[in-house]
Protein backbone atom coordinates (compact mmCIF):
# COMPACT_ATOMS: atom_id res chain seq x y z
CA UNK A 1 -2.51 -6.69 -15.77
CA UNK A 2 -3.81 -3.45 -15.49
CA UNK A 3 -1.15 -0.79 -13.81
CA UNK A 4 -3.09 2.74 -13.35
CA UNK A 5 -0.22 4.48 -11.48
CA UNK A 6 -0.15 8.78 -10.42
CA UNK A 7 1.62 11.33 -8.57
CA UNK A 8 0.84 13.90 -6.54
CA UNK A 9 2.55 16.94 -5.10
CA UNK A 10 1.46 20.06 -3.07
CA UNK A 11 3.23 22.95 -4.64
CA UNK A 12 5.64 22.35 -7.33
CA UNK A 13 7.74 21.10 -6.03
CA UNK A 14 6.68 20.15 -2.55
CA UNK A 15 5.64 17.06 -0.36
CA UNK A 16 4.97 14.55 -3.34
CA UNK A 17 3.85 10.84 -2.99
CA UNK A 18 3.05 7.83 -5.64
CA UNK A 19 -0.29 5.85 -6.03
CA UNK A 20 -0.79 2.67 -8.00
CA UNK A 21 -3.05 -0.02 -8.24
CA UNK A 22 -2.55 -3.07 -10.08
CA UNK A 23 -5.59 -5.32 -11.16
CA UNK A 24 -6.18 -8.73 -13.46
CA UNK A 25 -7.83 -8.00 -16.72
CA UNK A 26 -11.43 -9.16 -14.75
CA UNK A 27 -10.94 -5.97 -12.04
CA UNK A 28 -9.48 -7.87 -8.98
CA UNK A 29 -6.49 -5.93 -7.32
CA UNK A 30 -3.75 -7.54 -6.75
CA UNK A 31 -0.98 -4.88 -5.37
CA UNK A 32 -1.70 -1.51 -3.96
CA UNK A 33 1.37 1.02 -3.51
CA UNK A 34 0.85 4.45 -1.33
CA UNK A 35 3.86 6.20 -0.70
CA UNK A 36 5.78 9.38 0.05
CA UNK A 37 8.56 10.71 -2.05
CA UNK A 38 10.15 13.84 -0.08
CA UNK A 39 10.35 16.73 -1.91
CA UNK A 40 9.32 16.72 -5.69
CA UNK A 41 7.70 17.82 -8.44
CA UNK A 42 4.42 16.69 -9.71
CA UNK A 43 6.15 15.43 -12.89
CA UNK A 44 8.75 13.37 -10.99
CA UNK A 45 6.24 12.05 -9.06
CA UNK A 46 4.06 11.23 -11.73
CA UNK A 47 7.36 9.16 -13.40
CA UNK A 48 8.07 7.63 -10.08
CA UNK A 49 5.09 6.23 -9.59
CA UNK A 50 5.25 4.21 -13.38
CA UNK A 51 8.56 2.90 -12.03
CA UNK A 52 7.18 1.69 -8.87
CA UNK A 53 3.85 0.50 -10.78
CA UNK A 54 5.98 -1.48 -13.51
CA UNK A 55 8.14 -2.98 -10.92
CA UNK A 56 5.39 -4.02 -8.79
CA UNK A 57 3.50 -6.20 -11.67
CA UNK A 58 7.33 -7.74 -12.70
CA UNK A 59 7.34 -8.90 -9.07
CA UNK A 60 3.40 -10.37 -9.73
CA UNK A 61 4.56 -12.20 -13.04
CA UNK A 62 2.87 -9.94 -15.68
CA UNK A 63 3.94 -10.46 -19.09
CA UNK A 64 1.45 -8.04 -20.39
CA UNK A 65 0.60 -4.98 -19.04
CA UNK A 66 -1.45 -1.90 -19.28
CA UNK A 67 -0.47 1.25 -17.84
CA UNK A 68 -2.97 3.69 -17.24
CA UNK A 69 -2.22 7.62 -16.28
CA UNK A 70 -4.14 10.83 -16.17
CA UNK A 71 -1.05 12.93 -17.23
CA UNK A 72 -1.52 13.63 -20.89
CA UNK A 73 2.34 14.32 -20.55
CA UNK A 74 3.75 11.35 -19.05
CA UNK A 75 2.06 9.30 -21.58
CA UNK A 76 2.81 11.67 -24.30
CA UNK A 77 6.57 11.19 -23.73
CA UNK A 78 6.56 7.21 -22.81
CA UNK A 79 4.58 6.69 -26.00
CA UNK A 80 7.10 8.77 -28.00
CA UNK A 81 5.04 11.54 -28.79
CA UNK A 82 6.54 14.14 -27.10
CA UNK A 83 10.06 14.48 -26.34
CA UNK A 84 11.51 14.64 -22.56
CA UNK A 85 13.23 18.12 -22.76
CA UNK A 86 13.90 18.41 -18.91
CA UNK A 87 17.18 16.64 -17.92
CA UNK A 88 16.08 15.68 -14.35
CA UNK A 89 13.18 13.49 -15.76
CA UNK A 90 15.63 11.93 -18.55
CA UNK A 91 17.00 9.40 -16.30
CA UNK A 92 13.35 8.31 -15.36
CA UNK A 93 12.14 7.88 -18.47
CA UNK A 94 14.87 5.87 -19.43
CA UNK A 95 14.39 4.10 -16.07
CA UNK A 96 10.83 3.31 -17.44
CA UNK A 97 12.00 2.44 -21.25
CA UNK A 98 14.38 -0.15 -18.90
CA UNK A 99 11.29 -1.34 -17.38
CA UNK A 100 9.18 -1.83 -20.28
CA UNK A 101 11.01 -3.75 -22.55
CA UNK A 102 10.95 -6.38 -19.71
CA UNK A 103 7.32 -7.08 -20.35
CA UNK A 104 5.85 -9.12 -23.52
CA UNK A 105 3.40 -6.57 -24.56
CA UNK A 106 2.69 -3.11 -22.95
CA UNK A 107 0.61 0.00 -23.61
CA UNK A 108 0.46 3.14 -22.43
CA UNK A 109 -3.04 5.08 -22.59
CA UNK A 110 -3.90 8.09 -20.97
CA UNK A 111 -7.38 8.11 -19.02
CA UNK A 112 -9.63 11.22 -17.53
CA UNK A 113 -8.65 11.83 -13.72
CA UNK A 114 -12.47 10.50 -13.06
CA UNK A 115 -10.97 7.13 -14.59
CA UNK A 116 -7.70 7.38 -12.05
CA UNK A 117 -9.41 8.03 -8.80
CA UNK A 118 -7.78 5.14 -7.11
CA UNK A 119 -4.78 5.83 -7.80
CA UNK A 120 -4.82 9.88 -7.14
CA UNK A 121 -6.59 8.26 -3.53
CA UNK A 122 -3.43 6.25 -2.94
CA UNK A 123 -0.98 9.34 -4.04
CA UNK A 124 -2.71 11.24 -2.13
CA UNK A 125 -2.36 9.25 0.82
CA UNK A 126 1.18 8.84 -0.07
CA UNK A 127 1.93 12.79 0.31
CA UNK A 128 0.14 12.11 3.64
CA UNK A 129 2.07 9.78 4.80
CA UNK A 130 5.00 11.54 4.37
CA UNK A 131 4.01 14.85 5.58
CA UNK A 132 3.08 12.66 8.90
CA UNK A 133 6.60 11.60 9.35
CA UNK A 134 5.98 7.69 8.29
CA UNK A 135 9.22 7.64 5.61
């Protein structure tokens, strides 16, 4: 499955929310997650929505999973790149680590935000969600 997951907040931090949408290998969706997250940062948000992303294609039945961002970071630091230097998105990435080994095969590749449109759409709508009081 394909997991192409993002985060989005307004300010930083500010109202956040999580998009992800999961699809087969042939392009069918199969889970859709839109969601507010309170108050956070856009990197929190971003990591929050691979957590919710990964957990939603466990529940499916993946075994093998893609996971698709537009934050050179976030993929940076899953893919062991970079380090994760700020404490408060530590537990998160271990969260994620967690999360991964659970899965046969998995990759993380970073895509242009044209390529995550979906998913920004979903964060987006997430953030307002949230700001409309639906928690």
């Amino acid at each position: 499955m394909i997991v192409a997951c993002d985060g989005a907040a307004r300010g930083n931090p500010g109202p956040a929310g999580i998009g992800v949408q999961v699809t087969t290998d042939a392009g069918e969706v199969v889970g859709e997650i839109a969601r507010g997250i309170g108050e956070a940062t856009n990197n929190v948000a971003e990591y929050t929505a691979v957590v919710e992303g990964l957990s939603l294609a466990q529940e499916l039945g993946a075994r093998s999973v893609t996971l698709r961002s537009d934050s050179l970071l976030l993929v940076s630091q899953l893919t062991g790149r970079y380090r994760v230097k700020a404490p408060h998105l530590q537990p998160l990435h271990h969260q994620v680590r967690r999360l991964a080994a659970g899965f046969d095969r998995i990759s993380f590749e970073h895509v242009p935000r044209e390529g995550n449109r979906e998913a920004d759409r979903l964060a987006n709508e997430g953030v307002d969600l949230w700001l409309a009081g639906e928690r």
